[in-house]
Protein backbone atom coordinates (compact mmCIF):
# COMPACT_ATOMS: atom_id res chain seq x y z
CA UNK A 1 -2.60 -19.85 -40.19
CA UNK A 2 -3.09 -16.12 -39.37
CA UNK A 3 -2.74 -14.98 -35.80
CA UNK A 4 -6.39 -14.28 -34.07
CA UNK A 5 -3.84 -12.43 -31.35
CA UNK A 6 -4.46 -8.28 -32.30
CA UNK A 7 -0.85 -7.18 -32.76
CA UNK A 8 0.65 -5.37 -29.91
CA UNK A 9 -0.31 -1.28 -30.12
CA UNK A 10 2.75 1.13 -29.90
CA UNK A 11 4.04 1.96 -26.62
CA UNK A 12 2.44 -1.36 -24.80
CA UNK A 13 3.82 -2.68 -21.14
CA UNK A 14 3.55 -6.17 -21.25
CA UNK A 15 4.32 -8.68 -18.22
CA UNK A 16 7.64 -10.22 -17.44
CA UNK A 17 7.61 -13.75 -16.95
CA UNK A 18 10.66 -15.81 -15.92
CA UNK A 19 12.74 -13.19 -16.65
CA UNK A 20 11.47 -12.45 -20.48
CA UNK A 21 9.00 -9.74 -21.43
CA UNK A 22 5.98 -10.74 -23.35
CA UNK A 23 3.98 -8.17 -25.10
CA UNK A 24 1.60 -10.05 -26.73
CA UNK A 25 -2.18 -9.95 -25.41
CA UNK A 26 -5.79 -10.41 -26.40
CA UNK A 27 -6.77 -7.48 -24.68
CA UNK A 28 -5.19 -3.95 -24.06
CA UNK A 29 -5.81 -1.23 -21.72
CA UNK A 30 -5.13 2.86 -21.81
CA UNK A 31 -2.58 4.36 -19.79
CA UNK A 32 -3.00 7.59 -19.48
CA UNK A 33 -0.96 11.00 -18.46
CA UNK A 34 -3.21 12.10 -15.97
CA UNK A 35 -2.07 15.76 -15.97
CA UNK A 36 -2.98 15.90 -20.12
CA UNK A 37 -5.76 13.41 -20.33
CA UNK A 38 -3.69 11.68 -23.11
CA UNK A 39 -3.18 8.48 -23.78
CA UNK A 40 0.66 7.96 -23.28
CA UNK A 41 1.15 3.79 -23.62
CA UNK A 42 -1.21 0.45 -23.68
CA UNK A 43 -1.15 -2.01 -21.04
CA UNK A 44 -1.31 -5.49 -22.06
CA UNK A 45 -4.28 -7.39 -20.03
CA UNK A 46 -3.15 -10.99 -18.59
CA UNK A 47 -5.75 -14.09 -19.69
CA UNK A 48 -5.97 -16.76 -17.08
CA UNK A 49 -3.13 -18.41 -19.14
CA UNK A 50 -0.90 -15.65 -18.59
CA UNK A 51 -1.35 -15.82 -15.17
CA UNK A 52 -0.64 -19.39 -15.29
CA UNK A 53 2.51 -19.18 -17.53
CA UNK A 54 3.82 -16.33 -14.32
CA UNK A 55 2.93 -18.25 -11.87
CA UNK A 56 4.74 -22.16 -13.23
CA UNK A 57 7.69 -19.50 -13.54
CA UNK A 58 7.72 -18.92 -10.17
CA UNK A 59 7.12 -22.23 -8.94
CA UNK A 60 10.07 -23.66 -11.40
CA UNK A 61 12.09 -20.99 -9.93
CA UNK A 62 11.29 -21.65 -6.18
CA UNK A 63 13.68 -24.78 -5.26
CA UNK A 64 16.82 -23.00 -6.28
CA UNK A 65 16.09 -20.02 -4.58
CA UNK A 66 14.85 -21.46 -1.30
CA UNK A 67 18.54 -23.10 -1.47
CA UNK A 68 20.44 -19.78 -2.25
CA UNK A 69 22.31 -19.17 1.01
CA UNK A 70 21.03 -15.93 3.17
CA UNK A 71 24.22 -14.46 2.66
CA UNK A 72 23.69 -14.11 -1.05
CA UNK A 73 20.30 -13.18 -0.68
CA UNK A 74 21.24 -10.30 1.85
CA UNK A 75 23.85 -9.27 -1.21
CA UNK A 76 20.90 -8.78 -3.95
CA UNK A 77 19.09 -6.94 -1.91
CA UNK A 78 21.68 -5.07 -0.91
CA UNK A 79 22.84 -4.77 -4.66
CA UNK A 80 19.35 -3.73 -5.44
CA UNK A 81 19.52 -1.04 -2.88
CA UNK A 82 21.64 1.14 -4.39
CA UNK A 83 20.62 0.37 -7.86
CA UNK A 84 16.97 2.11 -5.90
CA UNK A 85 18.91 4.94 -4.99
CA UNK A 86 20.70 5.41 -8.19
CA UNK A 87 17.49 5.10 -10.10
CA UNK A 88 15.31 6.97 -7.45
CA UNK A 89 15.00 10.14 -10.06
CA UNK A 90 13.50 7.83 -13.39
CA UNK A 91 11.75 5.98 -10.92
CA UNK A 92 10.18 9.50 -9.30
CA UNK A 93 9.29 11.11 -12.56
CA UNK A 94 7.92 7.43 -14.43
CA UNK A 95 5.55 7.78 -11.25
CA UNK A 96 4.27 11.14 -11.74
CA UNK A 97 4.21 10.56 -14.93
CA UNK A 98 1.79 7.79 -14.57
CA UNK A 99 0.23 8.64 -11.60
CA UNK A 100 0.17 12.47 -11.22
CA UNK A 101 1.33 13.09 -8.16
CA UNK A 102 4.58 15.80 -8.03
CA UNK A 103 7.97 14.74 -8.66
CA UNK A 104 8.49 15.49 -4.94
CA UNK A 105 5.77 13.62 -3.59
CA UNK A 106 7.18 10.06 -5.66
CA UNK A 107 10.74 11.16 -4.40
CA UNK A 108 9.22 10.41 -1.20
CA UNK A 109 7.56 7.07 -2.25
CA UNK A 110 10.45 5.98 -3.32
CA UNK A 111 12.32 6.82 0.16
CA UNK A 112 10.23 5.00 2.06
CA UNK A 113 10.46 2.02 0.00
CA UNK A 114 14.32 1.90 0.35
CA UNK A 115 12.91 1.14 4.15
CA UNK A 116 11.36 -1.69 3.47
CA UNK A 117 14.44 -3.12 1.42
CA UNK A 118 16.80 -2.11 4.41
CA UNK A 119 14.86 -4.29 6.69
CA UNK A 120 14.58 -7.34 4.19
CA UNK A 121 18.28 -6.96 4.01
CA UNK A 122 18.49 -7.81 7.57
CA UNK A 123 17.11 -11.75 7.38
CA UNK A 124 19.91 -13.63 8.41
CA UNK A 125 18.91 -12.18 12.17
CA UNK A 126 15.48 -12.18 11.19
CA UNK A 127 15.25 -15.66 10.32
CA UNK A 128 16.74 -17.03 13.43
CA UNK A 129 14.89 -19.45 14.87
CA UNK A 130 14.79 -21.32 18.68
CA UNK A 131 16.52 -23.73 20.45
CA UNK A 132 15.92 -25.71 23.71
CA UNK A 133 18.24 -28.55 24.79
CA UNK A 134 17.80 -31.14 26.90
CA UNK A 135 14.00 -30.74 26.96
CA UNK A 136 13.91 -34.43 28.15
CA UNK A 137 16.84 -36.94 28.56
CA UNK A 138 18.83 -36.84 25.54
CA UNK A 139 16.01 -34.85 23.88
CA UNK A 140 16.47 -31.58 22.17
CA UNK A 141 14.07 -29.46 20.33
CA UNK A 142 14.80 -26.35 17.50
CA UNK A 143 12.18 -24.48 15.29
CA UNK A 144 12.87 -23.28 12.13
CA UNK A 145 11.10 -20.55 9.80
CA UNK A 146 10.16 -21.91 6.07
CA UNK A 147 9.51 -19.88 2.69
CA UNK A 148 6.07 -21.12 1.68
CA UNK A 149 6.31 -21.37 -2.11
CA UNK A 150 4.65 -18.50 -4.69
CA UNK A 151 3.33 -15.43 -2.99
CA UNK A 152 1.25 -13.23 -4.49
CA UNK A 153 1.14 -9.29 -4.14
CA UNK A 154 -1.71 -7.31 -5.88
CA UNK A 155 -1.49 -3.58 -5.72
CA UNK A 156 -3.23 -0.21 -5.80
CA UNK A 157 -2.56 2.50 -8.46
CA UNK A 158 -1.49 4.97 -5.84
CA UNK A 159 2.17 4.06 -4.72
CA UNK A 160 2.90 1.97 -7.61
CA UNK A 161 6.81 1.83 -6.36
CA UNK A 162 6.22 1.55 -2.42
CA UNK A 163 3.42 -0.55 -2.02
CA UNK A 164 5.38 -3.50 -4.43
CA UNK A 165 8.22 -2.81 -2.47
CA UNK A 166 6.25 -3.30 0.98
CA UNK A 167 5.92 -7.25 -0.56
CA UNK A 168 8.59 -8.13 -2.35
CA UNK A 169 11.96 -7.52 -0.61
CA UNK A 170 10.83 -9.53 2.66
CA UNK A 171 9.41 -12.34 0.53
CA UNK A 172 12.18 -13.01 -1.38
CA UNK A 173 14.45 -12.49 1.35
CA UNK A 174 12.31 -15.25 3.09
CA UNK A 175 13.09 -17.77 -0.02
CA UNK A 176 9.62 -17.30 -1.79
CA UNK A 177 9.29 -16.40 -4.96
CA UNK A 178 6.98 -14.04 -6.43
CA UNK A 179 4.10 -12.59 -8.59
CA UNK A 180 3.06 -8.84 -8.84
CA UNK A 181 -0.10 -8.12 -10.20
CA UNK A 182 0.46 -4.46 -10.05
CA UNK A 183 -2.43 -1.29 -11.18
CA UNK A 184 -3.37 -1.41 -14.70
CA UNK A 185 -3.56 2.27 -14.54
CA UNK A 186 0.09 2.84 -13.60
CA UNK A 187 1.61 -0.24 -14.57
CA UNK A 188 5.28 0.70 -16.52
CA UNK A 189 6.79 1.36 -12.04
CA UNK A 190 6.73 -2.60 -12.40
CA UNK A 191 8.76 -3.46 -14.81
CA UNK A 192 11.50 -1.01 -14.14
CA UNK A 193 11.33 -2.53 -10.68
CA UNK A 194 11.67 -6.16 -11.90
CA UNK A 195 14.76 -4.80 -14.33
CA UNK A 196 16.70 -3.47 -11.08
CA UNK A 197 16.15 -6.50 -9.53
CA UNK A 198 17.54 -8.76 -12.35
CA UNK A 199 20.99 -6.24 -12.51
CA UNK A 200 21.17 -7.13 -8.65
CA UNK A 201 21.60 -10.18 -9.43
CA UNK A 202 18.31 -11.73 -8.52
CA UNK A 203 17.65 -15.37 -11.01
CA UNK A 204 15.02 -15.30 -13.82
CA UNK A 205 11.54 -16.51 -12.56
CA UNK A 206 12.20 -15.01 -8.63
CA UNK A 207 9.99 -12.50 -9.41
CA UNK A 208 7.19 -11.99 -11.86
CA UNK A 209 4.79 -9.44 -13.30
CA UNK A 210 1.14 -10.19 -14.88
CA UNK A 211 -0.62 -6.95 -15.47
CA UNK A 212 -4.34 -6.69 -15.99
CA UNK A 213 -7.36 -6.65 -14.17
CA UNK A 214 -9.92 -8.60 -12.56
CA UNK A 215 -9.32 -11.71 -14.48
CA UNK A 216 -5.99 -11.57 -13.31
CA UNK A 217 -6.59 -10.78 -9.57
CA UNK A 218 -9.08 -14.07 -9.81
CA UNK A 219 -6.57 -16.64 -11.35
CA UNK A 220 -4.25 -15.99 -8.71
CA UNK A 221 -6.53 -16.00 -6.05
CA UNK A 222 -7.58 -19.41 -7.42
CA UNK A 223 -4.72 -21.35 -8.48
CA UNK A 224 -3.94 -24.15 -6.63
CA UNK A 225 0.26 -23.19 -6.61
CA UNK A 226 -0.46 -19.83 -5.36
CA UNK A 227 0.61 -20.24 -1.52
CA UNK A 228 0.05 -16.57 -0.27
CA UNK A 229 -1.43 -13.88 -1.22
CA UNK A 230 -0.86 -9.93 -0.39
CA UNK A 231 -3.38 -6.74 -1.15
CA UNK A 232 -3.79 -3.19 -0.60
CA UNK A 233 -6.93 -1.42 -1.64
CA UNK A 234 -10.66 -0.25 -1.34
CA UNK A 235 -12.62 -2.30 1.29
CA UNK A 236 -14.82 -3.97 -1.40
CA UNK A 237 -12.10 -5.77 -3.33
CA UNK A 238 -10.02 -6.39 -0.01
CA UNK A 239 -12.89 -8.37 1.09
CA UNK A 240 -13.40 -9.98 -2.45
CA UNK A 241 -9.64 -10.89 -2.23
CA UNK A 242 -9.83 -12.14 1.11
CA UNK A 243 -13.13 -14.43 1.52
CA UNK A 244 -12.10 -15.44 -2.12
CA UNK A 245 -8.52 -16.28 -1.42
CA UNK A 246 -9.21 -17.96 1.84
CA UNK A 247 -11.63 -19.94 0.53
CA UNK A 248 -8.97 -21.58 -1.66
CA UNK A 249 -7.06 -22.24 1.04
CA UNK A 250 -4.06 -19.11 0.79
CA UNK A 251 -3.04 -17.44 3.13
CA UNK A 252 -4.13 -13.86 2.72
CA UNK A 253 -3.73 -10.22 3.97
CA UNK A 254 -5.55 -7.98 2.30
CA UNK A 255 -5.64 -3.96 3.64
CA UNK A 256 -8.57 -1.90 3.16
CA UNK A 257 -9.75 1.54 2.73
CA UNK A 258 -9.71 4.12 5.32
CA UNK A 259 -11.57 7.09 7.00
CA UNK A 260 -8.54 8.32 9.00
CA UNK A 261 -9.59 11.15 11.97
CA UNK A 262 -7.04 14.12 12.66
CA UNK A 263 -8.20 15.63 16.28
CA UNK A 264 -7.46 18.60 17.24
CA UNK A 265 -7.69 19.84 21.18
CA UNK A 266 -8.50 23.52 22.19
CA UNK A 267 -4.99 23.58 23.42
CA UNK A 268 -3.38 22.58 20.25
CA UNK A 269 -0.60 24.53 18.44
CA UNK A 270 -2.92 26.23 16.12
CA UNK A 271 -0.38 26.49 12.84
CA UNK A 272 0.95 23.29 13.21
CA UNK A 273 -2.63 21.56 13.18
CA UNK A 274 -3.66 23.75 10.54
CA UNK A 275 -0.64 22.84 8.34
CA UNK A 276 -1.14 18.89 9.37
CA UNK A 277 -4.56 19.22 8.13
CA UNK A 278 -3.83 20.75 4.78
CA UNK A 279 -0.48 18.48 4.37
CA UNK A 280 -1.81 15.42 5.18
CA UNK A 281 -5.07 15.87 3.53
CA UNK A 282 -4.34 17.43 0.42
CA UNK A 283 -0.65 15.39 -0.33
CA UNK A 284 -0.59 13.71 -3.50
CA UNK A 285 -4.50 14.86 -4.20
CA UNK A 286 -5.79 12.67 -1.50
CA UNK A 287 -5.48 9.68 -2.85
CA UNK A 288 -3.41 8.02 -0.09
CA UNK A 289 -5.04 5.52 2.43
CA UNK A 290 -3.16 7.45 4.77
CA UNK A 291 -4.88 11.01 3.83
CA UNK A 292 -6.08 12.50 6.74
CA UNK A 293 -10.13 13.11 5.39
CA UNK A 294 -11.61 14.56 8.59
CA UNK A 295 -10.10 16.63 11.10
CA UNK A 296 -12.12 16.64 14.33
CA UNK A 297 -12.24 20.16 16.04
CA UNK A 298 -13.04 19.74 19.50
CA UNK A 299 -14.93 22.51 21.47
CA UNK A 300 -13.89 26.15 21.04
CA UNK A 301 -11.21 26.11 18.46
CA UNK A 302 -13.74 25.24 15.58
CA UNK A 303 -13.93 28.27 13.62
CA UNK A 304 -10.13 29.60 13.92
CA UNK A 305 -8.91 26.34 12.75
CA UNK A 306 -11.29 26.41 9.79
CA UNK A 307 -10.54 29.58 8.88
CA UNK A 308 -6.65 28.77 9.16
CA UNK A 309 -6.97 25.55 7.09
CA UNK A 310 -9.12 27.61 4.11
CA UNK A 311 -6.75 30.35 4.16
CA UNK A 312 -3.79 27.58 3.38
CA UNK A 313 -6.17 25.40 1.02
CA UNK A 314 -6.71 29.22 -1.29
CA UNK A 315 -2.86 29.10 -1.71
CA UNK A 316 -2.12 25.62 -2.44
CA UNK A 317 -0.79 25.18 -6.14
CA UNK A 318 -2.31 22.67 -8.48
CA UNK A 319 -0.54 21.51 -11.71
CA UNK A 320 1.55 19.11 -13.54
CA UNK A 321 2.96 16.62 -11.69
CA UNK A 322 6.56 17.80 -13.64
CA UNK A 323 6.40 21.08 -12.62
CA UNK A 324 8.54 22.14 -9.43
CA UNK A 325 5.89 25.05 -9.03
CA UNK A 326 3.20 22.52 -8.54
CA UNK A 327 1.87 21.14 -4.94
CA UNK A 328 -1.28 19.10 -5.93
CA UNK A 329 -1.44 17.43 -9.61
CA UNK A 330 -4.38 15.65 -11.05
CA UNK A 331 -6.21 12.73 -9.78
CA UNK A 332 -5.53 9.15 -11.64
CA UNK A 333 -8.72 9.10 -14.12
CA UNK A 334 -11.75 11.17 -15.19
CA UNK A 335 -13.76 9.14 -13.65
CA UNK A 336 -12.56 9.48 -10.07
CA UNK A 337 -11.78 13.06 -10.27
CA UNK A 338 -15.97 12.84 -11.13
CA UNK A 339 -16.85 11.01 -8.34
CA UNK A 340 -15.02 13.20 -6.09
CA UNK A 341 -16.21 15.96 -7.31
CA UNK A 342 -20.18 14.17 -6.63
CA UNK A 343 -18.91 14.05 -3.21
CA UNK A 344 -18.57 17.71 -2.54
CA UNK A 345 -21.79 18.01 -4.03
CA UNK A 346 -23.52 15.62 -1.66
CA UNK A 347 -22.02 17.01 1.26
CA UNK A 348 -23.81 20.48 -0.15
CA UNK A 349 -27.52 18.99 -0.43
CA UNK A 350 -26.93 17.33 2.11
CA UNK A 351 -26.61 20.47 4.77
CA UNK A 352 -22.24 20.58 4.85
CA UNK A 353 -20.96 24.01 4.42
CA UNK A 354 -18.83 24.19 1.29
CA UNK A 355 -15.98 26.62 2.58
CA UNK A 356 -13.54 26.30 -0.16
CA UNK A 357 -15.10 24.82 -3.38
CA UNK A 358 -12.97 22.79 -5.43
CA UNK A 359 -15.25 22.56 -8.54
CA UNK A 360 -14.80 25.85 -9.05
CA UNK A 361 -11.90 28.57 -9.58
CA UNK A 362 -9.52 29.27 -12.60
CA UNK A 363 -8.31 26.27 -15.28
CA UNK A 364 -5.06 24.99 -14.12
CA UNK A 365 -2.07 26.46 -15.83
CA UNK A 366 0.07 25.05 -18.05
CA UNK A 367 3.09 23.47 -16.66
CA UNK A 368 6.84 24.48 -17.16
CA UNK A 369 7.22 22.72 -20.22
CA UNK A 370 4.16 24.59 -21.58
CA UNK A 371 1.70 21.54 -22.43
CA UNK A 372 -1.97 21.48 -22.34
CA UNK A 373 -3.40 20.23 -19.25
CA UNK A 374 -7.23 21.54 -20.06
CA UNK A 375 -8.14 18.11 -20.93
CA UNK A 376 -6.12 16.82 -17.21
CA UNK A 377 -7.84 15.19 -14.29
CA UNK A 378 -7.53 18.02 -12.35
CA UNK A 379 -10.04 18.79 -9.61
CA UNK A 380 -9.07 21.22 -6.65
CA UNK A 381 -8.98 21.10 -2.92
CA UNK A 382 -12.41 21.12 -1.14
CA UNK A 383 -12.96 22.10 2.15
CA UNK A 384 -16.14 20.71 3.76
CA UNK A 385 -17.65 22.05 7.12
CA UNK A 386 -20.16 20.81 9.36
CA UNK A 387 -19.88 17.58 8.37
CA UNK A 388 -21.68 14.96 10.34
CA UNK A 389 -21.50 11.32 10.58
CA UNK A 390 -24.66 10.24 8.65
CA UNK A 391 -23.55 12.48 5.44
CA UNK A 392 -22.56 10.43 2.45
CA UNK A 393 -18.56 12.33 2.53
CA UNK A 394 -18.02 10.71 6.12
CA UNK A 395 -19.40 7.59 5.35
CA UNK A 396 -17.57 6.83 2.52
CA UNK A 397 -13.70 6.62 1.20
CA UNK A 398 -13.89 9.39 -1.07
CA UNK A 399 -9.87 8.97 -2.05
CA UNK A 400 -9.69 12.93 -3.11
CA UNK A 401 -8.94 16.34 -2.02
CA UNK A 402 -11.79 16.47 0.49
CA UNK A 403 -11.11 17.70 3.82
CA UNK A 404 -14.36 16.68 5.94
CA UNK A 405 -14.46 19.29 9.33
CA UNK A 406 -17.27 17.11 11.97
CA UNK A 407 -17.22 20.01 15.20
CA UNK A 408 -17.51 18.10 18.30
CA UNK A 409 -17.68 19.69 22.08
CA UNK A 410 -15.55 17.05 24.05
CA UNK A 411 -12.47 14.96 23.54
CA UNK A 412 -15.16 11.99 24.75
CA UNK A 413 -17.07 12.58 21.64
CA UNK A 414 -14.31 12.77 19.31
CA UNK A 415 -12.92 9.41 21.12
CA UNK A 416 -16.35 8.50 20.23
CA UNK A 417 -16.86 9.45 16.81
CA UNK A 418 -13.03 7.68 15.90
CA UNK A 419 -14.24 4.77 17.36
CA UNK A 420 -17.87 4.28 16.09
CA UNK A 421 -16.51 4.69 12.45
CA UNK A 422 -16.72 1.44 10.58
CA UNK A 423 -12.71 1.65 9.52
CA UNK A 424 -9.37 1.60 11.77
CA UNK A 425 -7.01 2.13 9.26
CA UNK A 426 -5.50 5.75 11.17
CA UNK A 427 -5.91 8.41 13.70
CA UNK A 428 -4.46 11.23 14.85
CA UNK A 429 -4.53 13.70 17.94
CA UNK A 430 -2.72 17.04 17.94
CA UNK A 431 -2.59 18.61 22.04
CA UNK A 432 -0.38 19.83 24.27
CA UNK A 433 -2.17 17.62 26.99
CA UNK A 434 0.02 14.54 27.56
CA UNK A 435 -2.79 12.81 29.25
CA UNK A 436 -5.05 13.78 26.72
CA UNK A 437 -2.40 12.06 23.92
CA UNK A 438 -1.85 9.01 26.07
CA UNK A 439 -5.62 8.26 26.67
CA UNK A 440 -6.02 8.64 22.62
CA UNK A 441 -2.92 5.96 22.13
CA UNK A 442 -4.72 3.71 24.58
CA UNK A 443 -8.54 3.81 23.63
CA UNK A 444 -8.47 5.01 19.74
CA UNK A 445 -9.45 1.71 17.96
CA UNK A 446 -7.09 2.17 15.09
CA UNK A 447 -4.31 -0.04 13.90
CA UNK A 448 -1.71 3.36 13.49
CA UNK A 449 -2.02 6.43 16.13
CA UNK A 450 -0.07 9.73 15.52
CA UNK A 451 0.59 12.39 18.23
CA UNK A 452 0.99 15.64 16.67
CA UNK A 453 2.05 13.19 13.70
CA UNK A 454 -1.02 13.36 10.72
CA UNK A 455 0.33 10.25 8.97
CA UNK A 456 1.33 7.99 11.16
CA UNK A 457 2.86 5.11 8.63
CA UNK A 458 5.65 3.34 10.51
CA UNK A 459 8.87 2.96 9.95
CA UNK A 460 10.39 -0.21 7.65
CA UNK A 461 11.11 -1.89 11.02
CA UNK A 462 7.61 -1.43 12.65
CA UNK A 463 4.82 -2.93 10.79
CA UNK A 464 1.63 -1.23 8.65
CA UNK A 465 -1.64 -2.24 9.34
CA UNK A 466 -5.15 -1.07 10.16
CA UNK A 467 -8.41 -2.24 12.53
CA UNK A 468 -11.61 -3.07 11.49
CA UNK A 469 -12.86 -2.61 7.88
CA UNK A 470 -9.11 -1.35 6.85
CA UNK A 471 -7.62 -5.13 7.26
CA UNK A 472 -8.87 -8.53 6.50
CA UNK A 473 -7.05 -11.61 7.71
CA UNK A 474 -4.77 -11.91 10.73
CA UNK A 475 -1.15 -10.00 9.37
CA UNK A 476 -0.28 -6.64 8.87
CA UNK A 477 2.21 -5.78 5.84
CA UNK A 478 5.57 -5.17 5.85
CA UNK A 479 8.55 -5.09 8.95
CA UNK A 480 8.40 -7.87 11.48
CA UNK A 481 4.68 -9.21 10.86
CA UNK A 482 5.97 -9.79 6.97
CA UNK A 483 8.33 -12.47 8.22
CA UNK A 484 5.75 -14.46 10.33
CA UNK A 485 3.25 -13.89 7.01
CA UNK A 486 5.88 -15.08 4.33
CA UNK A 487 7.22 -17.87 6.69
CA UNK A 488 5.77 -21.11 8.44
CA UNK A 489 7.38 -22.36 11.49
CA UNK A 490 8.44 -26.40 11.70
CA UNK A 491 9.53 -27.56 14.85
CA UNK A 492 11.89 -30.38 15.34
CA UNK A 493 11.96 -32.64 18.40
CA UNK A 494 15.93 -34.92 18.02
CA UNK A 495 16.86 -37.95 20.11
CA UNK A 496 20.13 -39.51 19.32
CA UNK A 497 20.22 -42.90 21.59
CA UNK A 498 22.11 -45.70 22.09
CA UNK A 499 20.79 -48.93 20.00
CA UNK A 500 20.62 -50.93 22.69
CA UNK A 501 18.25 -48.80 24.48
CA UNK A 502 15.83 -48.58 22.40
CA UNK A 503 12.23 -50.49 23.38
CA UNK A 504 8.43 -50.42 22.46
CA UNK A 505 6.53 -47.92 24.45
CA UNK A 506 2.51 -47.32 23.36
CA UNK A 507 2.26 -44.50 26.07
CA UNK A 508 2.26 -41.22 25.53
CA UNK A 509 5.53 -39.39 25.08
CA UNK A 510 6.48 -37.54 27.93
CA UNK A 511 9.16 -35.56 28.80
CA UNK A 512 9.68 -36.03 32.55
């Protein structure tokens, strides 16, 4: 019988599945080098029975790994530690090369996912739980923390090597097992990540990889074995993930998009907010749900700080994500670099000063190796002034190189305008006034606050986590909240009498 199955295309990433690669697929999916526009690989799109196949490996695979002793745990991850670090340069330039973003930029990524790992490798201490004796006469109580079974983590194109590494170290560590459903658009991070953790010594089936898209992200948010699940993206599908996943009884944390507010004070260090602005707005083309998107000049320092910010924006250097010359590379698809370019145009008609216009100015250059980029992703920085709160750039995640500038007179009103905005994923104040800064940590109604910090992501041992629209469910991801989410609690009450004592009592137990 001949195969209705459409052989595999050149160049495909496939899933992993109990610790064997499968290529095969009934549908495929472009990958693309965003800084050429070519298409560099295929990505093989899971069926429902793909999922399925992952997610029996993972449930096969979770008794002998909830049994593995925490010491031996602790020594994969620490194993797959340094294979990170060894690795950390493929691993930088297979995420540019995916992605876009500059060498340097995934260098980082990958740094602060060694965090994450660091922490995991800490569960022995972590995992400790509570003990109380003597809570009655010969009565003594202890708690212990559980693994639940087969977590789920689906992520978002941008940090395809952090943001799989903000799930998967503590959820192993905690005995779970494991199934990534990683971006279709970057996808080949995964694997490579999956590999590392099989030469650390990590057993086939621990962890798993389905790529694909929305059929896949359904299947697991529906099947019955599927204990947890974990997501970071837009708003929309964060609330898709969590009402749906919920509803079939997982426990879910799903983080949202963001609208993240830099302030800046009339006494602020002028240079340093400027370069905040530009650094944390601009970085990896915007497309971070970290990226500062509107700075918030208060009172009399409007104008100089615009002016400061467009002079830096002029000189910033977009290119190939390859090239060490380059500061900004391309966005992810054609499509999003179009609909953030019909951003900056709504923010024209609709009354914003365009200061620095990022639809326009000269092709990008070639990059060091000399390849055509005219057929790229490319769109430059935009700088956007007199913004104001009912214009279509503020209300929405535009996920680009869009600096929004809303001028307000009073620290009151840009308290205000932080806290009236529908998402509390960020926000930032940059003063000199330490009451000023201290009022901001107290009444900004956002789950991260940086002080003359733009990006205010906390460390592996703190955890990540926004307010409002930016979060739905209870948990935020990764460091100490990751334990309670991949963990449930049992408590156990022990009484070790004498025989002879022992009698019929319908009461209610008491212990006095």
């Amino acid at each position: 019988m001949t195969s209705t199955v459409p052989a595999p295309p050149a160049g495909v990433v496939g899933h992993v599945v109990g610790g064997r690669p499968v290529r095969e697929a009934e549908r495929f999916g472009p990958v693309h080098d965003p800084a050429t526009g070519h298409v560099t690989a295929h990505v093989a799109l899971a069926s429902v029975d793909d999922v399925d196949r992952a997610v029996a490996a993972a449930l096969a695979a979770f008794p002998g790994w909830a049994s593995t002793g925490l010491s031996r745990r602790v020594e994969i991850l620490f194993a797959f530690h340094e294979l990170l670090r060894s690795h950390r340069d493929e691993i930088a330039h297979l995420v540019s090369a995916e992605h876009g973003k500059v060498v340097s930029d995934a260098e980082g990524e990958v740094s602060r996912a060694l965090e994450n790992v660091e922490f995991a490798a800490g569960i022995p201490h972590l995992l400790k739980g509570g003990f109380s004796q003597q809570v009655a006469t010969g009565v003594d109580v202890h708690e212990v923390k559980q693994p639940l079974g087969v977590m789920a983590g689906i992520t978002p194109f941008n940090f395809p090597a952090m943001v799989p590494l903000w799930m998967i170290p503590t959820a192993i560590a905690c005995g779970n097992t494991f199934v990534l459903k990683p971006s279709e658009r970057d996808p080949s991070v995964s694997l490579l990540l999956v590999r590392l953790l099989a030469q650390a010594g990590l057993p086939d089936g621990v962890v798993n990889v389905v790529q694909g898209d929305r059929v896949a992200v359904d299947r697991l948010l529906e099947h019955p074995d599927v204990a947890a699940v974990s997501f970071v993206g837009s708003t929309p599908v964060a609330r898709h993930v969590y009402e749906t996943g919920t509803r079939h009884g997982k426990r879910v944390q799903a983080l949202g998009g963001a609208k993240n507010h830099l302030v800046v004070l009339p006494d602020a260090e002028l240079d340093a907010a400027a370069d905040a602005a530009v650094s944390a707005g601009y970085g990896s083309a915007g497309e971070r749900c970290m990226a500062i998107s509107v700075v918030v000049a208060v009172g009399e320092i409007g104008d100089r700080l615009v002016e400061a910010i467009r002079t830096r924006v002029e000189g910033l250097v977009v290119g190939p994500g390859n090239d060490p010359t380059s500061q900004m590379g391309p966005l992810i698809t054609a499509e999003h670099r179009d609909r953030v370019a019909a951003r900056v145009q709504s923010a024209l008609d609709e009354g914003a000063s365009l200061v620095v216009d990022g639809r326009a100015g000269p092709p990008v250059a070639p990059g060091a190796d000399g390849v055509d980029v005219s057929g790229g992703f490319f769109l430059r920085p935009s700088l956007v002034d007199h913004v104001l709160p009912e214009h279509t750039v503020y209300r929405e995640e535009v996920f680009g190189p869009v600096l929004s500038v809303v001028r307000v007179r009073t620290f009151d009103d840009a308290l205000r305008l932080v806290n009236e905005n529908p998402y509390g994923n960020g926000a930032a104040i940059f003063t000199r006034d330490g009451g000023a800064a201290r009022r901001f940590e107290v009444e900004a109604q956002a789950g991260m606050i940086g002080i003359n910090v733009p990006i205010p992501v906390p460390v592996g041992y703190y955890s990540f986590g926004g307010w409002k629209g930016s979060l739905f469910g209870d948990s935020h991801i990764y460091g100490p909240e990751a334990i309670h989410f991949s963990t449930r609690t049992k408590v156990v009450t022990s009484r070790w009498p004498d025989p002879a004592t022992s009698t019929i009592d319908l009461g209610f137990p008491r212990n006095r």
